[in-house]
Protein backbone atom coordinates (compact mmCIF):
# COMPACT_ATOMS: atom_id res chain seq x y z
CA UNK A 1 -121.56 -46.81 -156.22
CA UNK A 2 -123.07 -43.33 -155.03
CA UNK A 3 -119.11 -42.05 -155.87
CA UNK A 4 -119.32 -42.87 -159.48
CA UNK A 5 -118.87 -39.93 -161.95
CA UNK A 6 -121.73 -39.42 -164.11
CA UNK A 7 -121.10 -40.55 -167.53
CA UNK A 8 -121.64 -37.81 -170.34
CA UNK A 9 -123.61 -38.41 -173.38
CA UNK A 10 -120.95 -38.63 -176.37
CA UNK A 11 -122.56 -38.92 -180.08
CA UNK A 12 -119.36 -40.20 -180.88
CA UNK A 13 -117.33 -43.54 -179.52
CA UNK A 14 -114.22 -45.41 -179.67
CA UNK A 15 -113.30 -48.47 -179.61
CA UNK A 16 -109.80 -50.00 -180.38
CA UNK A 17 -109.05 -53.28 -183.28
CA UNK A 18 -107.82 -56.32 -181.08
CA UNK A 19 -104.31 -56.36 -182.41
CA UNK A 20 -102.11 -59.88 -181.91
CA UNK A 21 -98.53 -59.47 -180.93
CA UNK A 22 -98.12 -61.77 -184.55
CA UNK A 23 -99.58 -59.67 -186.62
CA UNK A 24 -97.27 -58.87 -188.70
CA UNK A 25 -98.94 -55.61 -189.83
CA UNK A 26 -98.89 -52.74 -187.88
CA UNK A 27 -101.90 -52.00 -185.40
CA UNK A 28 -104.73 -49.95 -187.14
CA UNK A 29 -105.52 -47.59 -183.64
CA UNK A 30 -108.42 -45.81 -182.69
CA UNK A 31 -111.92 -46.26 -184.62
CA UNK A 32 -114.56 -43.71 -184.38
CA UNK A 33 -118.08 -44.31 -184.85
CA UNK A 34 -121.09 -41.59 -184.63
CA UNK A 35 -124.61 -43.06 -182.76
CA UNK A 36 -127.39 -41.21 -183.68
CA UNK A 37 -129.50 -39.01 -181.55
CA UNK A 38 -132.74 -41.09 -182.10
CA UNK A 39 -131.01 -43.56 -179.69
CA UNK A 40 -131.25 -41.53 -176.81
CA UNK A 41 -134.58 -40.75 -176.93
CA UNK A 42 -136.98 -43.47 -175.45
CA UNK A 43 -140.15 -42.11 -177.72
CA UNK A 44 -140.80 -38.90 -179.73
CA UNK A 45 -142.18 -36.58 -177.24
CA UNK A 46 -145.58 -34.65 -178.23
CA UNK A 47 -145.11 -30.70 -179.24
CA UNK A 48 -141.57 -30.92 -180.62
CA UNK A 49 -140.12 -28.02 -182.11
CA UNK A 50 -139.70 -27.84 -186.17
CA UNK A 51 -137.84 -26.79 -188.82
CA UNK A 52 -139.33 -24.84 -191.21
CA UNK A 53 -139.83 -27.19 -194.87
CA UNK A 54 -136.67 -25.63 -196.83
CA UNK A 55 -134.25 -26.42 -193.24
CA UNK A 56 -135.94 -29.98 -193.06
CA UNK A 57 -135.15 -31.26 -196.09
CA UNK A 58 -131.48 -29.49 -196.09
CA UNK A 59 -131.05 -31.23 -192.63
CA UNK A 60 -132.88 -34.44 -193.55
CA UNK A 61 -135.02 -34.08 -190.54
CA UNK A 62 -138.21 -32.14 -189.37
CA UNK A 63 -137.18 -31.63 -185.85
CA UNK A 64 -133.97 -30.49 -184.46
CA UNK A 65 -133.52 -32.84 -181.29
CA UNK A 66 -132.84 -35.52 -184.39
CA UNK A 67 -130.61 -33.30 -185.72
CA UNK A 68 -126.99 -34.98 -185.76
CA UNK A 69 -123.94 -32.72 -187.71
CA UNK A 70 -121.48 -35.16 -188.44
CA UNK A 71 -117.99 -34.14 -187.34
CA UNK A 72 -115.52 -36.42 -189.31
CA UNK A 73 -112.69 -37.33 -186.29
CA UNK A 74 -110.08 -38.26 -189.16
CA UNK A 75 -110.87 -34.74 -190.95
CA UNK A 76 -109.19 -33.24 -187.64
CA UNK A 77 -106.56 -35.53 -187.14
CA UNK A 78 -105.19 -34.65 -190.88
CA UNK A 79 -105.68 -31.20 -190.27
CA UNK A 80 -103.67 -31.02 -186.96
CA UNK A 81 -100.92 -33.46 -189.20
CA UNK A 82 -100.28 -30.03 -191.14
């Protein structure tokens, strides 16, 4: 176990649709989903940094460790498509 590689934190995960071999349609691929930040963090610790009022309510958060920028995975795929 002590040889294991250390596994990253990722925001964002995969997972792949079961698909039979009857299906007649064609398999959907790779799903994305985002996990929030808040789930990494066991409780709020005391003293956090903050935005000021104006950046909290434009990033729907007071302080930036629960800040999480969504990066649409399917926005780059059709751009790279071009």
């Amino acid at each position: 176990m002590a040889n294991q590689p250390k596994q990253m934190f990722t925001k964002t995960k995969t997972y792949q649709p079961y698909h039979s071999p009857f299906d007649p349609c064609r398999p959907i691929g790779v799903k994305y989903y985002s996990t929030p930040p808040n789930l990494y963090v066991g409780f709020q610790p005391p003293n956090l940094p903050q935005y000021s009022p104006k950046e909290a309510l434009r990033k729907g958060t007071l302080w930036p460790i629960f800040y999480d920028y969504y990066d649409n995975p399917y926005e780059v795929k059709r751009r790279e498509d071009k």
